[in-house]
Protein backbone atom coordinates (compact mmCIF):
# COMPACT_ATOMS: atom_id res chain seq x y z
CA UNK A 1 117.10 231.10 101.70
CA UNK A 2 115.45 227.93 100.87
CA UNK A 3 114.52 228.41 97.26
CA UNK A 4 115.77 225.15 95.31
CA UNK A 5 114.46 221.77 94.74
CA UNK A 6 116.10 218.72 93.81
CA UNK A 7 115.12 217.70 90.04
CA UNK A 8 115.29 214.01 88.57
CA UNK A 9 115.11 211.88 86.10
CA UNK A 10 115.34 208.43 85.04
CA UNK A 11 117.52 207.14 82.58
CA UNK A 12 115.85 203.94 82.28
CA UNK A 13 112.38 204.67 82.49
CA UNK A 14 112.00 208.10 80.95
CA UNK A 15 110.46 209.19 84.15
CA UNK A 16 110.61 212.58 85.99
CA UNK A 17 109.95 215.17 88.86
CA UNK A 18 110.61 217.60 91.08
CA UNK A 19 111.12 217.30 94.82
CA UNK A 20 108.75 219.07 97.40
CA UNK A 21 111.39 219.81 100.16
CA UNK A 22 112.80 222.98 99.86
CA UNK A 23 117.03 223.75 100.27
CA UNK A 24 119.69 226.41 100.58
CA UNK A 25 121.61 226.48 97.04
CA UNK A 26 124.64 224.94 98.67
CA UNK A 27 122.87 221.89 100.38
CA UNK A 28 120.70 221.00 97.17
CA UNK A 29 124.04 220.82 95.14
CA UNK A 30 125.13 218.21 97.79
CA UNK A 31 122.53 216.00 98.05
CA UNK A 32 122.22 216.02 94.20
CA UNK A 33 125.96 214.79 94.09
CA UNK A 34 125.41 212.78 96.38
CA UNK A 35 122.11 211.13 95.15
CA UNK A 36 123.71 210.83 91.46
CA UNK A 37 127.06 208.71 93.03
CA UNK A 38 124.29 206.28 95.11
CA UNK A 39 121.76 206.12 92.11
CA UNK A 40 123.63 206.14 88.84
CA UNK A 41 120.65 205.38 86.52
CA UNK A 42 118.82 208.52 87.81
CA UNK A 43 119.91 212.16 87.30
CA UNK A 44 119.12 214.75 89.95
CA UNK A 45 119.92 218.60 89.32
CA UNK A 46 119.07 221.34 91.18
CA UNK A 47 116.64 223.58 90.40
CA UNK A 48 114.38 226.60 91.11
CA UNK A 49 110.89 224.91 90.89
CA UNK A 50 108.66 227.01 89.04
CA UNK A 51 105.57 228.40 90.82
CA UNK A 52 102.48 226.07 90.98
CA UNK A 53 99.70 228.07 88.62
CA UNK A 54 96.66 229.26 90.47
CA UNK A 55 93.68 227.40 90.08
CA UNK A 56 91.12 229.86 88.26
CA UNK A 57 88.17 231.18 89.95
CA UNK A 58 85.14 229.29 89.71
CA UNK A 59 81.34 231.37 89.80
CA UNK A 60 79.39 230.53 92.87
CA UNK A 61 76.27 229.00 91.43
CA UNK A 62 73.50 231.63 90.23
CA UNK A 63 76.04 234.11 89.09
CA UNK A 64 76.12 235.86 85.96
């Protein structure tokens, strides 16, 4: 099942994120070794993104 996400961060810049695209466990682990050996000054580690919150209800005008 596609569950993980490729997670980075700079070491030069402090920056960070998450990737979007989704992977099986075993082909996020490759890329990230892969990406780490072609782009030593940023870490990548897979992870299970956390679910994106849901955006709270908002009243329809004229409700109470």
């Amino acid at each position: 099942m596609k569950t993980y996400a490729i997670h980075w961060k700079s070491t030069v810049s402090g920056s960070a994120g998450t990737g979007t695209k989704s992977f099986e466990k075993e082909e996020a682990g490759r890329l990230a070794t892969e990406l780490n050996e072609k782009c030593p000054d940023i870490d990548h580690e897979v992870v299970i993104p956390a679910p994106t919150p849901a955006k709270p209800a908002t009243a329809e005008p004229g409700s109470p």
